[in-house]
Protein backbone atom coordinates (compact mmCIF):
# COMPACT_ATOMS: atom_id res chain seq x y z
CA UNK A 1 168.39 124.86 136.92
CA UNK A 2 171.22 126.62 138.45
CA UNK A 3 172.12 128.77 135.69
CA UNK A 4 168.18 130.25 135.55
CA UNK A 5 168.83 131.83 138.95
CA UNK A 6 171.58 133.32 137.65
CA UNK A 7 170.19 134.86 133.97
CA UNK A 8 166.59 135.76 135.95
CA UNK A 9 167.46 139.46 137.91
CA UNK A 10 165.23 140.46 140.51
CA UNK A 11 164.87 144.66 140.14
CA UNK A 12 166.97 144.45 143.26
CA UNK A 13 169.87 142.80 141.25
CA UNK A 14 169.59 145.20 138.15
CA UNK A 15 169.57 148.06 140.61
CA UNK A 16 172.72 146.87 142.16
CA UNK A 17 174.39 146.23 139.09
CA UNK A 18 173.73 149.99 138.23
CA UNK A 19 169.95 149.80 136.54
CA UNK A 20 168.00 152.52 137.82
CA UNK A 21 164.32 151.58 138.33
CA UNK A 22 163.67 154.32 135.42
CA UNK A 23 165.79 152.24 132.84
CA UNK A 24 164.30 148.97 133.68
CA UNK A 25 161.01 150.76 133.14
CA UNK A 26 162.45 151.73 130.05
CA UNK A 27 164.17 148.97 128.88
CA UNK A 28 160.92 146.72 129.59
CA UNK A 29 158.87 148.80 127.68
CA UNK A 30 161.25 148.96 124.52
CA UNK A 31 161.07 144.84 125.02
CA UNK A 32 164.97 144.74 126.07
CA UNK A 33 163.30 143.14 129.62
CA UNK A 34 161.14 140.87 130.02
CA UNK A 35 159.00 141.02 133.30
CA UNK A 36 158.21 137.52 134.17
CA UNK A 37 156.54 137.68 136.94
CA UNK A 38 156.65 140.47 139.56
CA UNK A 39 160.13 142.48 139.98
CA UNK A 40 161.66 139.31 138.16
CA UNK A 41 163.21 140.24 134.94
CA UNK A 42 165.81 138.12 132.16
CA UNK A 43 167.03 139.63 128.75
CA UNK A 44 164.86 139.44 125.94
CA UNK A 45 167.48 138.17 123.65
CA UNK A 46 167.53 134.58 126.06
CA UNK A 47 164.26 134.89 126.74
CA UNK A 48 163.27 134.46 123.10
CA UNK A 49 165.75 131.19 122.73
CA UNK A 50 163.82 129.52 125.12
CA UNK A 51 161.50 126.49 124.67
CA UNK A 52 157.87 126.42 126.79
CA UNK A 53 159.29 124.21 129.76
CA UNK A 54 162.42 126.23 129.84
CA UNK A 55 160.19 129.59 130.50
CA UNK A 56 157.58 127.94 132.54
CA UNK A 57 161.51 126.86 134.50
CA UNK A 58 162.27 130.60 134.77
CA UNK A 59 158.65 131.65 136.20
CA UNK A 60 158.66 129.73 139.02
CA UNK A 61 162.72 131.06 139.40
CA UNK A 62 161.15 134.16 139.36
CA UNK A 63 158.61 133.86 141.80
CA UNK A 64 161.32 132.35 144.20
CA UNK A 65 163.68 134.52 143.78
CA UNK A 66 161.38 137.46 144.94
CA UNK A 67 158.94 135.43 147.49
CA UNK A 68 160.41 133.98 150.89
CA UNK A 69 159.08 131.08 152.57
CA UNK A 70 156.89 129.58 150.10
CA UNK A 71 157.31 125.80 149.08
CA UNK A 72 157.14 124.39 145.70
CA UNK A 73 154.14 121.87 145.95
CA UNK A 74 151.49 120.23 143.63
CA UNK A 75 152.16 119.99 139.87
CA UNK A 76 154.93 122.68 140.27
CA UNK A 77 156.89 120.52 142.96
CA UNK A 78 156.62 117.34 140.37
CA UNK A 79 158.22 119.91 137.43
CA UNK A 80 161.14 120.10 139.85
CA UNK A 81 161.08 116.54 140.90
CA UNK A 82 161.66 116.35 136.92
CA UNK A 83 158.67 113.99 136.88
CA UNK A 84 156.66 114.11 133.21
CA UNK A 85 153.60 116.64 133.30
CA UNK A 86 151.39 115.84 130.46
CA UNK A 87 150.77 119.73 130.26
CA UNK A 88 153.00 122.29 131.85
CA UNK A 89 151.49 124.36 134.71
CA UNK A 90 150.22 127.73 134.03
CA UNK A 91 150.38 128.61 137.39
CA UNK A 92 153.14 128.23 140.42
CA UNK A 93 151.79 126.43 142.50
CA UNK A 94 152.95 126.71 146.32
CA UNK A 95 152.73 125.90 150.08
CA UNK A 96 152.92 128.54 153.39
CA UNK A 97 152.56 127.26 156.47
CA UNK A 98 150.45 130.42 157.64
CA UNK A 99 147.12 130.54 157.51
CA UNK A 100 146.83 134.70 156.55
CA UNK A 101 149.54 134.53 153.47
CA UNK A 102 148.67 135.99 150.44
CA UNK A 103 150.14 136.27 147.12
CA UNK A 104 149.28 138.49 143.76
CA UNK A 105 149.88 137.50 140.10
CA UNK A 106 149.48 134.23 138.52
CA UNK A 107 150.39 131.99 141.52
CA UNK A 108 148.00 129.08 143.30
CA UNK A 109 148.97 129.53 146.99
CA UNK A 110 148.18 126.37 149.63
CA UNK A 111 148.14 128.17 152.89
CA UNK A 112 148.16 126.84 156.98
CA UNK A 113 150.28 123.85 155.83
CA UNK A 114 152.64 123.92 158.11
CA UNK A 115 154.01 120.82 158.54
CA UNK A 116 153.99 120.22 154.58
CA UNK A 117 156.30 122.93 154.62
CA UNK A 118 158.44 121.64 157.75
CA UNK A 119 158.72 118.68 155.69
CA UNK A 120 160.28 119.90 152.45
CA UNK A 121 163.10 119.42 151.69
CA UNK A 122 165.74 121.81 149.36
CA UNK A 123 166.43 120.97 145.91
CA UNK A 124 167.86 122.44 142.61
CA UNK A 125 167.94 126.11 144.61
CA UNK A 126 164.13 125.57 145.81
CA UNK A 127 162.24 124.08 149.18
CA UNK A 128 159.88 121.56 147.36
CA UNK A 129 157.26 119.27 149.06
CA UNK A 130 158.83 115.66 149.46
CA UNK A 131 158.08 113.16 146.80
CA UNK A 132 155.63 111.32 148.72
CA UNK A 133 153.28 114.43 149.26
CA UNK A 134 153.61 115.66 145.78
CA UNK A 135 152.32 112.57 144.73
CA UNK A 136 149.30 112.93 146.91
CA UNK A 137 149.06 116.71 146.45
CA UNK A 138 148.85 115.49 142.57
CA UNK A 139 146.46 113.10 142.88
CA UNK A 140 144.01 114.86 144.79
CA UNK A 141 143.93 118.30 142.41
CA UNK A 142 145.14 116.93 139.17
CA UNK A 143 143.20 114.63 136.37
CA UNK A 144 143.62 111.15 136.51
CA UNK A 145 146.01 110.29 133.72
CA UNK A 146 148.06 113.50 134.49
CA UNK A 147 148.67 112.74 138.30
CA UNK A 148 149.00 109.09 137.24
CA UNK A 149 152.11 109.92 134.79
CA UNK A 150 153.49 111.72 137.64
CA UNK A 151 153.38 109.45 140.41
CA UNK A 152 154.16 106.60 138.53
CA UNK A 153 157.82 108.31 137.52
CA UNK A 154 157.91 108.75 141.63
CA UNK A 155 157.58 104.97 141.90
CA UNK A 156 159.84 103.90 139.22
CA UNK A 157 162.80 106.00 140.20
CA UNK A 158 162.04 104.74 143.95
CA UNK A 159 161.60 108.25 144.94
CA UNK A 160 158.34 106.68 146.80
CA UNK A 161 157.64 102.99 147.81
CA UNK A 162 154.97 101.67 146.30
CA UNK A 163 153.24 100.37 149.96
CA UNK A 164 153.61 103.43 151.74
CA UNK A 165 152.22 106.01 148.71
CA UNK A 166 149.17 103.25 148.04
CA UNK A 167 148.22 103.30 151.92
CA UNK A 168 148.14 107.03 151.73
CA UNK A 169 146.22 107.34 149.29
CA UNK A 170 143.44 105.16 150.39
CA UNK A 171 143.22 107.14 153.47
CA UNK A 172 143.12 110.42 152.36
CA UNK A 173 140.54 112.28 153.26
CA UNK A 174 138.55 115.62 152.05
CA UNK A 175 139.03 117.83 148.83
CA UNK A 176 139.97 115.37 146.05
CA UNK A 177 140.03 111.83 148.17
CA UNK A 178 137.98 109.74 146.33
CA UNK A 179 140.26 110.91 142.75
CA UNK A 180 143.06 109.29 144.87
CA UNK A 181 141.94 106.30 145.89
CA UNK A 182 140.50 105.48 142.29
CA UNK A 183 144.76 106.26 141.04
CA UNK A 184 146.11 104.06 143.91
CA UNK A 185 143.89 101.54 141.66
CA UNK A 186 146.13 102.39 138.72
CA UNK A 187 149.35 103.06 139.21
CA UNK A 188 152.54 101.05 138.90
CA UNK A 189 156.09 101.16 139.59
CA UNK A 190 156.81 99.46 136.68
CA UNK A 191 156.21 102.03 133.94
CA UNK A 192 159.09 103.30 132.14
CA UNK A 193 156.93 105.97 130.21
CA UNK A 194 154.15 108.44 130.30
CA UNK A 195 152.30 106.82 127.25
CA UNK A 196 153.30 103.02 129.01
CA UNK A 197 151.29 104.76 131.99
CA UNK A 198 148.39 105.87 130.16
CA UNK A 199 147.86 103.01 128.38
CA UNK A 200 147.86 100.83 131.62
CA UNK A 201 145.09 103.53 132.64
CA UNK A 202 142.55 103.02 129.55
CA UNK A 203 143.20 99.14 129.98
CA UNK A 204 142.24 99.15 133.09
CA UNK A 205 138.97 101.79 133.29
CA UNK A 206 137.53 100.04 129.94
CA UNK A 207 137.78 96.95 131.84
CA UNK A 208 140.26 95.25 130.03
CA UNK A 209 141.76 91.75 131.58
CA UNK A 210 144.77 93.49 133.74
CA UNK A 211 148.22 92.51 131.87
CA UNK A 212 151.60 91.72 133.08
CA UNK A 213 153.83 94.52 133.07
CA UNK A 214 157.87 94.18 131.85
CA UNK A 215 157.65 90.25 132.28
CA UNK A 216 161.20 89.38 130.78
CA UNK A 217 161.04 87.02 127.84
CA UNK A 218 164.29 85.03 126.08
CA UNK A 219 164.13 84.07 122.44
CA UNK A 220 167.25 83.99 119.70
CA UNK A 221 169.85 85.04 123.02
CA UNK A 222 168.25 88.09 123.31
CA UNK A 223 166.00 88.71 126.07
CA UNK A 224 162.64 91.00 125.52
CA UNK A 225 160.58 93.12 128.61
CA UNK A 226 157.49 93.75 126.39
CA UNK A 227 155.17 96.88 127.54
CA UNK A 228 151.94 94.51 127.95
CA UNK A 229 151.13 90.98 128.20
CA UNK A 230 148.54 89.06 128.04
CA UNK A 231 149.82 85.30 128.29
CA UNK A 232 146.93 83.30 128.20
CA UNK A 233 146.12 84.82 124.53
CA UNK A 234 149.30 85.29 123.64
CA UNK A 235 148.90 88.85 122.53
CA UNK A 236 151.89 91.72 123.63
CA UNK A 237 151.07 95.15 123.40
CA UNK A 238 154.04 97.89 122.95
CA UNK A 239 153.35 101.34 123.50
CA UNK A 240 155.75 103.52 121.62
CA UNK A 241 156.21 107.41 123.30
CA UNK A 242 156.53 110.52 122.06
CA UNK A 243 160.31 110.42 121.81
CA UNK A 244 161.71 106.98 120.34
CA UNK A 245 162.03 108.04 116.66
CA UNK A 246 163.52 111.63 117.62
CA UNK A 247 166.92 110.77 117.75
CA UNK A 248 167.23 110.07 121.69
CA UNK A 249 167.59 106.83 121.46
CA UNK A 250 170.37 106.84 118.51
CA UNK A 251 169.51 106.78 114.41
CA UNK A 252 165.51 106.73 114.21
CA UNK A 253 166.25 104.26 111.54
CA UNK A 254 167.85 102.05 113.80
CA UNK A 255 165.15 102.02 116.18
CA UNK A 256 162.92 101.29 113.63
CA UNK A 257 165.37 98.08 112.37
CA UNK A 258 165.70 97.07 116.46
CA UNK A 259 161.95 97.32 116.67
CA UNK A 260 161.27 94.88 113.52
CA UNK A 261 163.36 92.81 114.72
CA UNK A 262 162.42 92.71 118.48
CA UNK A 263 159.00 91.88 116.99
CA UNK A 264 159.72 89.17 114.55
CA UNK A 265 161.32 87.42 117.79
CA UNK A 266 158.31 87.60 119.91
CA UNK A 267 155.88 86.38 117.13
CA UNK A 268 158.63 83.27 116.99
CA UNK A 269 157.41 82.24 120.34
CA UNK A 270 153.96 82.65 119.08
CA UNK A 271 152.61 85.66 120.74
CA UNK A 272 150.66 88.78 118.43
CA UNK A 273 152.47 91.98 118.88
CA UNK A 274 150.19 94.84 118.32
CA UNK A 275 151.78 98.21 118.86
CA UNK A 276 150.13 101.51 120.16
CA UNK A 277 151.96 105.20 119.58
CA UNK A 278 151.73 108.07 122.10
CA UNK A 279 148.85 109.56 119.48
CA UNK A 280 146.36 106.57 120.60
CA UNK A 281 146.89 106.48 124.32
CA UNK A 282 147.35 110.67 124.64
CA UNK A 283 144.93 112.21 122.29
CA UNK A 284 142.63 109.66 120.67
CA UNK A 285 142.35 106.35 122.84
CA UNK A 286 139.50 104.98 120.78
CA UNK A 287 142.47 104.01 118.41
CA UNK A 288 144.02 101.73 121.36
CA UNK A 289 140.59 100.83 122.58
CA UNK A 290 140.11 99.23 118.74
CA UNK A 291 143.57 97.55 118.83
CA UNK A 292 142.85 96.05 122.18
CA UNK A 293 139.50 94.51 120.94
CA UNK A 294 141.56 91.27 119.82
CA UNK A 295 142.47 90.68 123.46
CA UNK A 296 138.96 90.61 124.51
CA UNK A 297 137.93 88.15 121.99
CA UNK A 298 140.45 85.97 122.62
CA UNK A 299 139.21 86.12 126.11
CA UNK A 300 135.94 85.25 124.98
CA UNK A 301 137.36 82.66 122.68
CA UNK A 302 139.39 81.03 125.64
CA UNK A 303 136.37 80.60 127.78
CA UNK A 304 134.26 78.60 124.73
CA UNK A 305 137.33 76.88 124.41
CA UNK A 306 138.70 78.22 121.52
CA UNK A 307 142.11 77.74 120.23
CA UNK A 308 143.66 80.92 121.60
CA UNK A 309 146.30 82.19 118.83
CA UNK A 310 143.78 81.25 116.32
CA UNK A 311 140.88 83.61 117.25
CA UNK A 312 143.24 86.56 117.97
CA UNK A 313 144.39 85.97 114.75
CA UNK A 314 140.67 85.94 112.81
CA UNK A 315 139.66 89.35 115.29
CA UNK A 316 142.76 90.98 113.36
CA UNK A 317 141.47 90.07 109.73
């Protein structure tokens, strides 16, 4: 982050470093400059070898770099929190703690917060709302599943306890309240992912038996945390994200190889692994919805009295 408010110039900086305002007119209109946001500038050459979160970075730069006393808050204040936003913000969103300030370009302003603002604290080069009321500034503005993915990274990196953000929730009050209390419902400390977190989201609005989350299970020496489980039918869901087979995580056919095998292991101690990728739980959850529908039969199956691992098995074939 550090290095952005270095390459970003304000027209202040060019000027000092011998622009004129007539050649970074010039130079913006030949498409040497790019104007990011208002008297904010960076080369077009970097500019251009830049990825979309790495320019949505050097906006809100920008806008900080010419704009005093404004607080990173909302979705923007998560970004810098480094917490996972299922779409990047189009908009910087801020805090003032006067009631009269005003601000032009593409910018969502939060005014007369003043003791948001007395509360922030400075980090990576910018004031940014704590990580407590970014969570609830999320979850009272943002949808469900993206404020959920947010404040569930909060909670697993301790950034927020668990007690404190759930009781704050419930008590909000006004603009967005009742969205909040419905995520304090949802979320979980325990997710390690943004599709783990979504997933927990569908399973729980389509009314889905609530699962056990990272329960640790031993089989072979090895010992498993799986995603999802449902003991009482034996059935494990794993939720795979967007980034397991991309080479983070070492070879992708490695992964692949650890993933057969951590799977043969759990179906030795007799539980049904069915597995879930970011596609089904981000962009078409009908797909997990039909994966899940074993679970629910089994359920069913359980109360006749059913032999459990048998009737998840015949809802698979």
């Amino acid at each position: 982050m550090k290095d952005l408010f270095t390459t970003i110039k304000t027209s202040a900086e060019l000027r000092h470093q011998g622009v004129s305002s007539a050649a970074i007119t010039r130079k913006s209109k030949n498409g040497e400059l790019i104007k990011i946001c208002f008297n904010a500038y960076v080369e077009a050459n970097q500019w251009k070898t830049w990825d979309a979160t790495r320019r949505c970075l050097a906006r809100h730069v920008g806008f900080l770099k010419t704009h005093r006393g404004y607080v990173l808050s909302h979705v923007s204040a998560a970004l810098w929190w480094r917490a996972p936003t299922l779409d990047l913000p189009l908009k910087v969103w801020v805090s003032h703690p006067h009631p009269s300030a005003k601000v032009a370009g593409n910018v969502h302003l939060s005014r007369n917060r003043l003791q948001v603002c007395e509360q922030a604290v400075f980090r990576s080069g910018a004031f940014v709302t704590t990580p407590l009321q970014t969570a609830l500034d999320c979850a009272r503005v943002l949808p469900c599943p993206d404020a959920l993915c947010i404040i569930d990274d909060l909670l697993h990196r301790d950034l927020v306890q668990e007690g404190e953000l759930s009781q704050a929730l419930k008590t909000l009050e006004g603009r967005g309240a009742l969205r909040a209390r419905e995520i304090a419902k949802y979320m979980s400390a325990k997710a390690e992912s943004p599709a783990e977190s979504l997933a927990r989201y569908w399973i729980l609005l389509w009314g889905f038996t609530a699962p056990v989350e990272q329960v640790q299970l031993w089989v072979k020496g090895n010992v498993y945390r799986p995603d999802f489980l449902w003991e009482d039918t034996r059935v494990i869901l794993e939720v795979d994200g967007m980034v397991k087979y991309s080479g983070t995580y070492g070879s992708p056919v490695e992964v692949i190889q650890k993933e057969r095998r951590r799977q043969h292991h759990l179906e030795l101690l007799g539980y049904t692994v069915i597995r879930a990728q970011w596609e089904d739980v981000a962009r078409n959850p009908e797909n997990l919805r039909a994966k899940l529908l074993p679970v629910r039969c089994a359920l069913m199956a359980c109360e006749r009295g059913v032999n459990l691992p048998n009737a998840v098995q015949r809802t698979r074939r």
